[in-house]
PDB file of N, CA and C in Angstrom:
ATOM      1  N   UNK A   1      -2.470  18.243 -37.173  1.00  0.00           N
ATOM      2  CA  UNK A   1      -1.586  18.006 -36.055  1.00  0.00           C
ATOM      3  C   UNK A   1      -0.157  17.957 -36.572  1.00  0.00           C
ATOM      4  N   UNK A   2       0.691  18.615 -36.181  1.00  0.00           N
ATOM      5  CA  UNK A   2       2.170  18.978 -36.239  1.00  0.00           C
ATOM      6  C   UNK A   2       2.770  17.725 -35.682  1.00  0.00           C
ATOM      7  N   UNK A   3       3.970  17.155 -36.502  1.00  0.00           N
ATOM      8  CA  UNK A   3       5.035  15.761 -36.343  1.00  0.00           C
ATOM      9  C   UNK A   3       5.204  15.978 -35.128  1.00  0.00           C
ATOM     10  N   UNK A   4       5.785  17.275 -33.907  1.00  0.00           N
ATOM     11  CA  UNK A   4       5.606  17.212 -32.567  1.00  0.00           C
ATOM     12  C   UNK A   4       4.998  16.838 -31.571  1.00  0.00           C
ATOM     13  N   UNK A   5       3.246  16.992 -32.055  1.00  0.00           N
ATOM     14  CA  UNK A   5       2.506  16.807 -31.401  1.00  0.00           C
ATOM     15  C   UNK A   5       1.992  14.921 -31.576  1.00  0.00           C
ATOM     16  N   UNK A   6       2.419  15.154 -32.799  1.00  0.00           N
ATOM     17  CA  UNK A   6       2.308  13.268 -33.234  1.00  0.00           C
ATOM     18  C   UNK A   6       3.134  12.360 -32.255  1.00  0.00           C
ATOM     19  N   UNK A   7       4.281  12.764 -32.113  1.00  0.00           N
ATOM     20  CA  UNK A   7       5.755  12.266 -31.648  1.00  0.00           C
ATOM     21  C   UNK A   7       5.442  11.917 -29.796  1.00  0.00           C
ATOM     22  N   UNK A   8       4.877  13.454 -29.343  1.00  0.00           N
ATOM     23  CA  UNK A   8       4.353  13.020 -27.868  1.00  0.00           C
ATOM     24  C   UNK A   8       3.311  12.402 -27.496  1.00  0.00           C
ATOM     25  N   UNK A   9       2.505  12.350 -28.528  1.00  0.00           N
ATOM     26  CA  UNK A   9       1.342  11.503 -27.968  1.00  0.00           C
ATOM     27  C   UNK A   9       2.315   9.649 -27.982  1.00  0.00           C
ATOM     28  N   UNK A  10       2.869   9.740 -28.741  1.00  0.00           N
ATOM     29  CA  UNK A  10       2.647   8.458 -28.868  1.00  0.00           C
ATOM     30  C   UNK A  10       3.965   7.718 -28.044  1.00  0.00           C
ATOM     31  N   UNK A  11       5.001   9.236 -27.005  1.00  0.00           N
ATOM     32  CA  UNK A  11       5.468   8.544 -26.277  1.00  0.00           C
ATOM     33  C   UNK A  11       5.204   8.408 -24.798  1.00  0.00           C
ATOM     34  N   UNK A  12       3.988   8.957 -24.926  1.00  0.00           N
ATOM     35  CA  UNK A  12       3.012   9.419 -23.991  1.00  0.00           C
ATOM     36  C   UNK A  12       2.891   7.524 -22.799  1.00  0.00           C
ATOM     37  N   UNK A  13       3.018   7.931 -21.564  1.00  0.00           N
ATOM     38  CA  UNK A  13       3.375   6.724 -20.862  1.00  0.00           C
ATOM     39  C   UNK A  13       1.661   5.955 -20.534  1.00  0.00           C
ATOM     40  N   UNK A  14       1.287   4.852 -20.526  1.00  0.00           N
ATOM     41  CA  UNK A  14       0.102   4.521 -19.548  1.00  0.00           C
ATOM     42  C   UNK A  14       0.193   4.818 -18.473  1.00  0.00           C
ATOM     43  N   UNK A  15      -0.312   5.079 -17.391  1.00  0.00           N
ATOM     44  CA  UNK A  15      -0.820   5.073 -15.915  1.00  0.00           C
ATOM     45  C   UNK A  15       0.095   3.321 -15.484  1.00  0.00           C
ATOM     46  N   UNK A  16       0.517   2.907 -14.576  1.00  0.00           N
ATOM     47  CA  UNK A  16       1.110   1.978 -14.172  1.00  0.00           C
ATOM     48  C   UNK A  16       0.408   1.865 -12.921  1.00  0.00           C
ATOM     49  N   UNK A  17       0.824   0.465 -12.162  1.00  0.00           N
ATOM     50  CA  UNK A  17       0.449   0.429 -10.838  1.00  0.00           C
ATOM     51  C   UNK A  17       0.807   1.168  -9.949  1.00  0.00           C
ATOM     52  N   UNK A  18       0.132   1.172  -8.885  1.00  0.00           N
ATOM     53  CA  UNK A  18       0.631   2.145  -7.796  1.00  0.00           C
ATOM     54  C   UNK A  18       2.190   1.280  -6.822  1.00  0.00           C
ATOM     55  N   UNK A  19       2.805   2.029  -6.880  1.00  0.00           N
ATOM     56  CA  UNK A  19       3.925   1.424  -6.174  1.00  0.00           C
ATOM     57  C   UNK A  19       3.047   1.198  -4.446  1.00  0.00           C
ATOM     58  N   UNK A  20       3.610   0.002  -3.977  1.00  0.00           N
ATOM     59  CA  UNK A  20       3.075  -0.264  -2.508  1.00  0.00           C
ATOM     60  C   UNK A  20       2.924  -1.826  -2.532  1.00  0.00           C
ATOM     61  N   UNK A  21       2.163  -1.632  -1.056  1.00  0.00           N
ATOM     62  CA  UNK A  21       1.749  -3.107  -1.732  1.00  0.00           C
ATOM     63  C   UNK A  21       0.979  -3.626  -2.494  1.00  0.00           C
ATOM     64  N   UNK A  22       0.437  -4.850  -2.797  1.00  0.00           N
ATOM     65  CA  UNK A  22      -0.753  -4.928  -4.109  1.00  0.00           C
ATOM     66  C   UNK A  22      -2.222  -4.762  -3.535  1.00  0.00           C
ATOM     67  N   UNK A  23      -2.624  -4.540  -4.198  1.00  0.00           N
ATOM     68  CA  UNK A  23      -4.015  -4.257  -3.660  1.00  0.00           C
ATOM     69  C   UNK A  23      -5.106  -5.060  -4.161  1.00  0.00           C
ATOM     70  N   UNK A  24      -6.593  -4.931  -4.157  1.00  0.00           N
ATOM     71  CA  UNK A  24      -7.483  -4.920  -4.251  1.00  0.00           C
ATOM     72  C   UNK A  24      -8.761  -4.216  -4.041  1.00  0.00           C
ATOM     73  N   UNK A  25      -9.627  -4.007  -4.842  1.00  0.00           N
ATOM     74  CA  UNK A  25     -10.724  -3.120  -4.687  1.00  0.00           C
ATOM     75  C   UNK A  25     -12.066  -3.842  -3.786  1.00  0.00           C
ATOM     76  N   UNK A  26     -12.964  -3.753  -2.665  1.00  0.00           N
ATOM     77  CA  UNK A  26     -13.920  -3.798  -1.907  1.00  0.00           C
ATOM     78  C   UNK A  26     -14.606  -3.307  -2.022  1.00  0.00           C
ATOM     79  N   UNK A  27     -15.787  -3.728  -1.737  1.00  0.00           N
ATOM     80  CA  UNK A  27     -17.386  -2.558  -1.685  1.00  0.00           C
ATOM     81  C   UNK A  27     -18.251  -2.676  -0.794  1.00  0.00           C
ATOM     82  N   UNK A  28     -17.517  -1.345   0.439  1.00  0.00           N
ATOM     83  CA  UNK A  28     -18.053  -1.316   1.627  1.00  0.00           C
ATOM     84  C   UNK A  28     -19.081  -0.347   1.913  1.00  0.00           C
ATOM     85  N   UNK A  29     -20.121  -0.898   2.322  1.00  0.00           N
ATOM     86  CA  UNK A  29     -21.150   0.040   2.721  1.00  0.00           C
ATOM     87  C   UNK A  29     -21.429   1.185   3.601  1.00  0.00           C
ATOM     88  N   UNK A  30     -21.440   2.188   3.765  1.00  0.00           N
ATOM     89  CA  UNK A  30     -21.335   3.579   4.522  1.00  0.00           C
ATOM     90  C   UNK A  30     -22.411   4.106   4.417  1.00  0.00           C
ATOM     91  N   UNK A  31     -23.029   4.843   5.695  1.00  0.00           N
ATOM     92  CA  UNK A  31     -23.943   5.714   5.785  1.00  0.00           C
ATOM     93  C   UNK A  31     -23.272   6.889   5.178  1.00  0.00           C
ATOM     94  N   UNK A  32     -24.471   7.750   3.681  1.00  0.00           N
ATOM     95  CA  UNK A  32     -23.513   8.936   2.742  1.00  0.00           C
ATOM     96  C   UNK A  32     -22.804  10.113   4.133  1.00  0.00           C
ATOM     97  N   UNK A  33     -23.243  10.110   5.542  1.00  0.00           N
ATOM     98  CA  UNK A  33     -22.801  11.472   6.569  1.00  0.00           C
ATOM     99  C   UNK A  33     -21.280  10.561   6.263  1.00  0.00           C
ATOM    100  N   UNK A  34     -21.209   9.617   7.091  1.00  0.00           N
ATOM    101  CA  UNK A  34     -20.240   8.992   7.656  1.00  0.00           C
ATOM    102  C   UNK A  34     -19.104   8.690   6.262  1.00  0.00           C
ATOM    103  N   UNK A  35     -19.428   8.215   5.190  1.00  0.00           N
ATOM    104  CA  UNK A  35     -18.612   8.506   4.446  1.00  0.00           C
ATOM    105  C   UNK A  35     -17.802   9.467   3.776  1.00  0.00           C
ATOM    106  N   UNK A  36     -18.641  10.401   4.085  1.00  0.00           N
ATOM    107  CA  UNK A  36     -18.415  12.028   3.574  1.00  0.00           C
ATOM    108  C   UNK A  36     -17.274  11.908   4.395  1.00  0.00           C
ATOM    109  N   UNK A  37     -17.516  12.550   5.689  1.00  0.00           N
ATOM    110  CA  UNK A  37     -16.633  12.587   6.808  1.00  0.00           C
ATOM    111  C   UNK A  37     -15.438  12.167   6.565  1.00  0.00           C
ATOM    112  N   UNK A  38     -15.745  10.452   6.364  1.00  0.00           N
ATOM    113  CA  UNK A  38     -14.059   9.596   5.884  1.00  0.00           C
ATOM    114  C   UNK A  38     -13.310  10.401   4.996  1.00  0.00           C
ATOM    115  N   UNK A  39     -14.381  10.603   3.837  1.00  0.00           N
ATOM    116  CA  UNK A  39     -13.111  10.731   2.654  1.00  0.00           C
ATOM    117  C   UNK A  39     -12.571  12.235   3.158  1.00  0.00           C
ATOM    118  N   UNK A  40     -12.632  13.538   4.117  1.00  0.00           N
ATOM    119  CA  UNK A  40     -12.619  14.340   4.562  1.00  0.00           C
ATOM    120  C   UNK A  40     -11.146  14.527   5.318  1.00  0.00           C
ATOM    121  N   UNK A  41     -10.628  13.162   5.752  1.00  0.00           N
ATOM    122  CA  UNK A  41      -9.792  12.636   6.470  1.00  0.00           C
ATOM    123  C   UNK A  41      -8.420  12.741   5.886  1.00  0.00           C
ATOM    124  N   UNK A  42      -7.252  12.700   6.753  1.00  0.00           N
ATOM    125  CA  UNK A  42      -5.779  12.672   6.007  1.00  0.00           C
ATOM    126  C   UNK A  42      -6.103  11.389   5.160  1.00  0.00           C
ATOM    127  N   UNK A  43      -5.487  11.387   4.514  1.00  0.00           N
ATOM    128  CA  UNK A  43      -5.235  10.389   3.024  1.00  0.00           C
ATOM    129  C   UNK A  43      -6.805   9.976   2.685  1.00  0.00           C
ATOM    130  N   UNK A  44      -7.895  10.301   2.945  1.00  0.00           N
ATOM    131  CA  UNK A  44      -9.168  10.101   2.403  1.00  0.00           C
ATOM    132  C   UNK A  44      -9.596   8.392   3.160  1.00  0.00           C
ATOM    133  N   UNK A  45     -11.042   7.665   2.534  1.00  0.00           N
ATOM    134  CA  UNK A  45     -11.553   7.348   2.779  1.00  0.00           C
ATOM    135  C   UNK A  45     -10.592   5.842   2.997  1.00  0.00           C
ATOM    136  N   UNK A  46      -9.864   5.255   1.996  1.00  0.00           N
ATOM    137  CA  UNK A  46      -9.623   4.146   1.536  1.00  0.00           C
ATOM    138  C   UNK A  46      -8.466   4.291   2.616  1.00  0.00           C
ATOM    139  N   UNK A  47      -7.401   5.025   3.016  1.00  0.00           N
ATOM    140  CA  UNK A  47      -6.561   5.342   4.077  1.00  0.00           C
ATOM    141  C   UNK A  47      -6.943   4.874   5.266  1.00  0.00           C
ATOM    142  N   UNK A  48      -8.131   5.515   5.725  1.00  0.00           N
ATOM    143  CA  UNK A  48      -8.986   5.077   7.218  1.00  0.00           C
ATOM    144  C   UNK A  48      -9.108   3.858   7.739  1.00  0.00           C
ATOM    145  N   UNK A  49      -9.671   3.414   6.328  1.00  0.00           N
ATOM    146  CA  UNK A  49     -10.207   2.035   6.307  1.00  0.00           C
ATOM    147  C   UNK A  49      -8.805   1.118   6.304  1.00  0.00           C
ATOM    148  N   UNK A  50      -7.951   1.067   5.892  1.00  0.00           N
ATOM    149  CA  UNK A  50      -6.529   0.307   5.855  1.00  0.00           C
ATOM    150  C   UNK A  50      -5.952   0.417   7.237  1.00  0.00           C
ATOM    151  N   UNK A  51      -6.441   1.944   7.865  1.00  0.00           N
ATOM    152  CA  UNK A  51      -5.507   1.831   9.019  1.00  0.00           C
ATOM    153  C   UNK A  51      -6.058   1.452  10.065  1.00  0.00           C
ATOM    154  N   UNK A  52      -7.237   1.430   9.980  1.00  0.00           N
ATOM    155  CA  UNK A  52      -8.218   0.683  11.116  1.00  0.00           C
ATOM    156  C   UNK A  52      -8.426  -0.127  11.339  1.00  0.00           C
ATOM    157  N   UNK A  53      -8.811  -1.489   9.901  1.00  0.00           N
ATOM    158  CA  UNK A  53      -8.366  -2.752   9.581  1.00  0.00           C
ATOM    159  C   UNK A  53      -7.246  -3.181  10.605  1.00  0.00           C
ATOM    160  N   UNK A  54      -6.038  -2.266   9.922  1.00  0.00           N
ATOM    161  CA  UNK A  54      -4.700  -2.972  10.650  1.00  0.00           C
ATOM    162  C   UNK A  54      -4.680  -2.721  12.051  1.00  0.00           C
ATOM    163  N   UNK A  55      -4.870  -1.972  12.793  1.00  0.00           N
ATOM    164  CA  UNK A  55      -4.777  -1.583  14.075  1.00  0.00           C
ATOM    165  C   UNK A  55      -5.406  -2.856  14.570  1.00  0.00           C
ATOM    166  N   UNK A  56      -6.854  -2.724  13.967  1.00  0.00           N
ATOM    167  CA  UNK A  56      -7.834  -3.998  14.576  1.00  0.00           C
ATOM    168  C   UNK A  56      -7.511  -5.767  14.250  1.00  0.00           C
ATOM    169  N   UNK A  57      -6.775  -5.185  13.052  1.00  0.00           N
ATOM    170  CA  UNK A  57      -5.641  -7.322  13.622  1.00  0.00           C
ATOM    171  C   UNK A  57      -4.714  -7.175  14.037  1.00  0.00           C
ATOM    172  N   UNK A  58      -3.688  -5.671  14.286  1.00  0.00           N
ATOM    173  CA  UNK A  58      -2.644  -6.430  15.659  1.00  0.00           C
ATOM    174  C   UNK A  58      -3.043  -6.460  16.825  1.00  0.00           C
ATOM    175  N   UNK A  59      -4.665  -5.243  17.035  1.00  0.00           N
ATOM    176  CA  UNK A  59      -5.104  -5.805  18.439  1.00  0.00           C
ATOM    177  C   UNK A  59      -5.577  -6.970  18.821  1.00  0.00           C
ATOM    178  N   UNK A  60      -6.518  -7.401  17.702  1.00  0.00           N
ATOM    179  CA  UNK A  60      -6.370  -9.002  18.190  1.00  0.00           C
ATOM    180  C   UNK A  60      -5.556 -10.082  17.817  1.00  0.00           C
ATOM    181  N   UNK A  61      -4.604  -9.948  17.759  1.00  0.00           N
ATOM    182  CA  UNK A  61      -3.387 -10.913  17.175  1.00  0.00           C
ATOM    183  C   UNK A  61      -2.803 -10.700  19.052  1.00  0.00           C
ATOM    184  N   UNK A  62      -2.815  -9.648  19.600  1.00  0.00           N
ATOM    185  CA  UNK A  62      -1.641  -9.246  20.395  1.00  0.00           C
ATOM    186  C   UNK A  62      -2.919 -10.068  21.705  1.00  0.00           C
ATOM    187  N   UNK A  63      -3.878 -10.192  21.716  1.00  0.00           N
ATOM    188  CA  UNK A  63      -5.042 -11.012  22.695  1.00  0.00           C
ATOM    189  C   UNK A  63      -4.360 -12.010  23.033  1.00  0.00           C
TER     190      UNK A  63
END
């Protein structure tokens, strides 16, 4: 391996958090059709689920 190739590995960045808000990981159960489907969706599976969540506590917040 060439001093170049030495030099970038090692200024080579980690993966960082995702900018947003903070998160956490869940483990929700799905029928495999119905999940398929989700992740199929604009922004995929984990998207759906965030925006449906939220819809469903300002609708009942707004009760």
């Amino acid at each position: 391996m060439s001093q170049m190739e030495t030099r970038e590995t090692k200024t080579r960045k980690k993966p960082g958090p995702v900018p947003g808000a903070p998160t956490r990981k869940y483990n929700v159960l799905l029928e495999e059709e119905l999940g398929e489907w989700a992740k199929r969706q604009p922004g995929g599976l984990s998207e759906l689920v965030r925006r449906l969540i939220r819809e469903e506590r300002q609708r009942k917040e707004a009760e």
